[in-house]
Protein backbone atom coordinates (compact mmCIF):
# COMPACT_ATOMS: atom_id res chain seq x y z
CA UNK A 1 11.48 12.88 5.94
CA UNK A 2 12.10 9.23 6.70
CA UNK A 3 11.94 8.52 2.81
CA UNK A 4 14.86 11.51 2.38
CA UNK A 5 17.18 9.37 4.24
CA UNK A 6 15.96 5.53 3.02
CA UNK A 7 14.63 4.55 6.45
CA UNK A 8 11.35 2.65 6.24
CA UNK A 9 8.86 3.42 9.18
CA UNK A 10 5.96 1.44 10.44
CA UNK A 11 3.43 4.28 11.31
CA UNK A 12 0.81 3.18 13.82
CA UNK A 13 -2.33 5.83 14.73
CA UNK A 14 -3.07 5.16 18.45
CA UNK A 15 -6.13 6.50 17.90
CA UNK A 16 -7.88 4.01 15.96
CA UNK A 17 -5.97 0.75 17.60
CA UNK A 18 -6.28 -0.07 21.43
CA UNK A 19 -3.79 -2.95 21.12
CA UNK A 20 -1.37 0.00 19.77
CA UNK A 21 -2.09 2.15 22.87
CA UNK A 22 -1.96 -0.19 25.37
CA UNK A 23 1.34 -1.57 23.73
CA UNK A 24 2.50 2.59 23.76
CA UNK A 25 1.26 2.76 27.81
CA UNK A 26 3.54 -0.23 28.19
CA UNK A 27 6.39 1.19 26.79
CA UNK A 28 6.42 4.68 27.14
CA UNK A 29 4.55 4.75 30.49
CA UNK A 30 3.06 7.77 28.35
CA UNK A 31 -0.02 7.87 25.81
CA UNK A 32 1.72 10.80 24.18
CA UNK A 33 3.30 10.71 20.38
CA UNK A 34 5.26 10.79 18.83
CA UNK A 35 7.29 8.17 20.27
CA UNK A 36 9.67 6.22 18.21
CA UNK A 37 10.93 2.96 18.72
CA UNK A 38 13.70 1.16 16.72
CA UNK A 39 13.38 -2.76 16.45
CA UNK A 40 16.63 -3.18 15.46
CA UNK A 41 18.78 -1.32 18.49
CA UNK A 42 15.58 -1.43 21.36
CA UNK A 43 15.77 2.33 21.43
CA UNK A 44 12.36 4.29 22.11
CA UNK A 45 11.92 7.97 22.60
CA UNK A 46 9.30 10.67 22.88
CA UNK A 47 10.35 13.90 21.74
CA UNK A 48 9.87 15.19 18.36
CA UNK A 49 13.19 17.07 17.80
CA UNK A 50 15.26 14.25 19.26
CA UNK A 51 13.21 11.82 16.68
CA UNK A 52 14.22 14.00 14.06
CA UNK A 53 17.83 13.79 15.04
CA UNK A 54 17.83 10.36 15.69
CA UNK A 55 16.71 9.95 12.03
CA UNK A 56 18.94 12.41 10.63
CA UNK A 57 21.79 10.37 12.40
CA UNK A 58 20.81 7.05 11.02
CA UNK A 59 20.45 8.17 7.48
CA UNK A 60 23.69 9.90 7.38
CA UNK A 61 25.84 9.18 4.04
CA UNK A 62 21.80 8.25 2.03
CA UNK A 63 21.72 11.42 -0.03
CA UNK A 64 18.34 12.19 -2.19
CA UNK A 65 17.92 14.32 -4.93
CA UNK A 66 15.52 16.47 -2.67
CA UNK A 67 17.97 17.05 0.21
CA UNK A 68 21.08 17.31 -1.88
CA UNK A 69 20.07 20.05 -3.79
CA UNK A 70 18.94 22.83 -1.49
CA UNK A 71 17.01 23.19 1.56
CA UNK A 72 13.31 23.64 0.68
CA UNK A 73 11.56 26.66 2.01
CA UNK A 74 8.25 27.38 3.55
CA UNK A 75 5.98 30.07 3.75
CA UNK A 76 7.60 32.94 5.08
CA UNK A 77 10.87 32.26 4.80
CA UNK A 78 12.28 30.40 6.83
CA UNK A 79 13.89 27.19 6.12
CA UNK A 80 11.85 24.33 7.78
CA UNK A 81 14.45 22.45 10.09
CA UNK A 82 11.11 19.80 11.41
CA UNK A 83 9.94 18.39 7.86
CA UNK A 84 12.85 18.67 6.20
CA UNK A 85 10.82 20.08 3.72
């Protein structure tokens, strides 16, 4: 999704890196994910659908050919609001 709106992330997989977790501990108080944290404002935050927004929100006027043309649609039917696709 991140690359829909030209925002470059820095993924990091707590799993395999225990300077990442204790770093996540720190800051989150949590060693849940995802948890998102912008560099550039300070901002962190835990919750998936709020991360999503959050995104959404800091992307707004970046339009890509995948999002301008139609919302994609996953098995079933239903357009998927998580992935954007």
């Amino acid at each position: 999704m991140a690359e829909n709106f030209n925002i470059e992330l820095d993924l990091i997989d707590v799993s395999e890196n225990d300077e990442a977790l204790t770093e996540l501990t720190a800051k989150s108080g949590d060693t849940k994910t995802p948890f998102l944290v912008d560099t550039e404002t300070g901002l962190s935050m835990h919750e998936s659908e709020d991360i999503i927004d959050y995104l959404r929100e800091q992307g707004k006027g970046v339009t890509s050919p995948i999002t301008a043309n139609k919302p994609r649609v996953h098995v079933g039917g239903s357009v998927c609001e998580s992935c954007e696709g």
